[in-house]
Protein backbone atom coordinates (compact mmCIF):
# COMPACT_ATOMS: atom_id res chain seq x y z
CA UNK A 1 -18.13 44.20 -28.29
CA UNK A 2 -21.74 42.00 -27.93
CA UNK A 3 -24.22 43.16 -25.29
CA UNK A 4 -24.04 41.46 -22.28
CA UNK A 5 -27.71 40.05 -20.85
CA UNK A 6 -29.04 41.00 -17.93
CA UNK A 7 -29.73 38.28 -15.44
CA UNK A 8 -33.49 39.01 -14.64
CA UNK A 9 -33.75 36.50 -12.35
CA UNK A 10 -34.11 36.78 -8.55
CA UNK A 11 -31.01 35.76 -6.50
CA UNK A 12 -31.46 32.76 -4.58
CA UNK A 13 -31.28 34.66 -1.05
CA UNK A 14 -32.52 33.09 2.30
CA UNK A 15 -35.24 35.45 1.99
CA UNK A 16 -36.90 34.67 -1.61
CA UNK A 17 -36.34 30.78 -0.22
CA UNK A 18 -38.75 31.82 2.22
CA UNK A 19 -40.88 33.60 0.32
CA UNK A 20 -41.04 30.78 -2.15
CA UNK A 21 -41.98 28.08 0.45
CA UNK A 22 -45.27 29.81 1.99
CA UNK A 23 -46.48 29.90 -1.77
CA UNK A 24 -46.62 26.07 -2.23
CA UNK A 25 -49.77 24.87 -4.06
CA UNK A 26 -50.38 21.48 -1.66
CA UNK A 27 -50.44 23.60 1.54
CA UNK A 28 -53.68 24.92 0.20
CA UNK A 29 -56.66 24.75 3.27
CA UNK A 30 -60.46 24.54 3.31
CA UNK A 31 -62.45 24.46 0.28
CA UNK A 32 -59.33 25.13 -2.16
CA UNK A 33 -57.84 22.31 -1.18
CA UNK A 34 -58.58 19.25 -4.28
CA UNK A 35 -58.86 16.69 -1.20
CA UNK A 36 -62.11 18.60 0.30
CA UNK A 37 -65.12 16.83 0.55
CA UNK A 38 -67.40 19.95 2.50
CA UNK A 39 -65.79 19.95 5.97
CA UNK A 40 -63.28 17.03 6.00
CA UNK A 41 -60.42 15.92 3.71
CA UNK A 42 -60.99 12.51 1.82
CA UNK A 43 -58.25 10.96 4.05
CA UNK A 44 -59.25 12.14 7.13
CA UNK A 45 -59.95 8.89 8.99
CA UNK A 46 -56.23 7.60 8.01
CA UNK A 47 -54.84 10.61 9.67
CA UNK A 48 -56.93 10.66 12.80
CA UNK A 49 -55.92 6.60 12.75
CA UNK A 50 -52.44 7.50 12.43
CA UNK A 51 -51.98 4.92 9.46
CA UNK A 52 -48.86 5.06 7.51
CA UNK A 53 -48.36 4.02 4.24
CA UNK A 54 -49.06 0.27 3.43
CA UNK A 55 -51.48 0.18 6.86
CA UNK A 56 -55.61 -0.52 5.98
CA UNK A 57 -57.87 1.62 8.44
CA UNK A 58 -60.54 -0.87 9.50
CA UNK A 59 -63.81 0.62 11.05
CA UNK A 60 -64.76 -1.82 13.50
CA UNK A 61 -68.69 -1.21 13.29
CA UNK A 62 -68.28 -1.73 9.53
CA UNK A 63 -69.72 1.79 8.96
CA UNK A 64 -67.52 3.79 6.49
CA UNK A 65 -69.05 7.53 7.64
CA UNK A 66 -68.58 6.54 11.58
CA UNK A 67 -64.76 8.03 11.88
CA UNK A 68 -64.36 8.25 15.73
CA UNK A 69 -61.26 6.84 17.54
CA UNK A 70 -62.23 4.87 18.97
CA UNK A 71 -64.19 2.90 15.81
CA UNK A 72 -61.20 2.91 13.80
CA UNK A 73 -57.88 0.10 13.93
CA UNK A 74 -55.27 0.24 11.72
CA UNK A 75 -54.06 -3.63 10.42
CA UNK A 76 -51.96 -4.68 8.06
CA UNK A 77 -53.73 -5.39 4.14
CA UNK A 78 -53.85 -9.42 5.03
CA UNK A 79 -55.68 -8.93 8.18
CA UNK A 80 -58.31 -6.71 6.73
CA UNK A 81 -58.76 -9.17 4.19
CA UNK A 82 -59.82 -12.17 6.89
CA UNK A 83 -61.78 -9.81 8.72
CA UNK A 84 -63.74 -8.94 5.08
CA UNK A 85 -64.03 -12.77 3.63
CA UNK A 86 -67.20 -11.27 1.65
CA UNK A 87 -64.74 -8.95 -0.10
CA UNK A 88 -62.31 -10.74 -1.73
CA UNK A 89 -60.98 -12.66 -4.67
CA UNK A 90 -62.52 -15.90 -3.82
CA UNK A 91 -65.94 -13.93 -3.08
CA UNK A 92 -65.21 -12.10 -6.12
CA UNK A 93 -64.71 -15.21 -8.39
CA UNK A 94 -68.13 -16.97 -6.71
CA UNK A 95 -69.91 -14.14 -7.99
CA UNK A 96 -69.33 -14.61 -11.59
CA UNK A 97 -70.20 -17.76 -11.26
């Protein structure tokens, strides 16, 4: 008669679901977090914004490091680009020239 293998696996119980969730690697905080940038995430400003995806953050006094509330408007990506002529293709393309 063959030998019958042990399942060494842990049972999928409510509990080790539980357990399993607090261990995720995103939900990491602080400095072991790969978004830090010493004392604020990278994407801070779209958060504090409330910007979802396919939304531009503009910062109204044109200052990237300025982050307050009230400096910050969230338009769509074809706005942003009339309110930053200087930045796009037809800038871009006068450049090279």
């Amino acid at each position: 008669m063959p030998r019958r293998i042990k399942n060494t696996r842990p049972r999928d119980t409510s509990k080790n679901r539980a357990r399993k969730d607090k261990k995720k690697s995103l939900m990491r905080t602080g400095a072991q977090n790969g978004a830090w940038k010493g004392g604020s995430s990278a994407h801070y400003y779209r958060r504090s914004a409330g910007a979802k995806a396919g939304e531009v953050v503009h910062h109204k006094n044109k200052k990237k490091s300025d982050n307050r509330k009230s400096n910050l408007s969230r338009v769509s990506a074809a706005k942003h680009n009339k309110l930053h002529p200087e930045k796009g293709r037809k800038a871009a393309r006068a450049r090279k020239r």
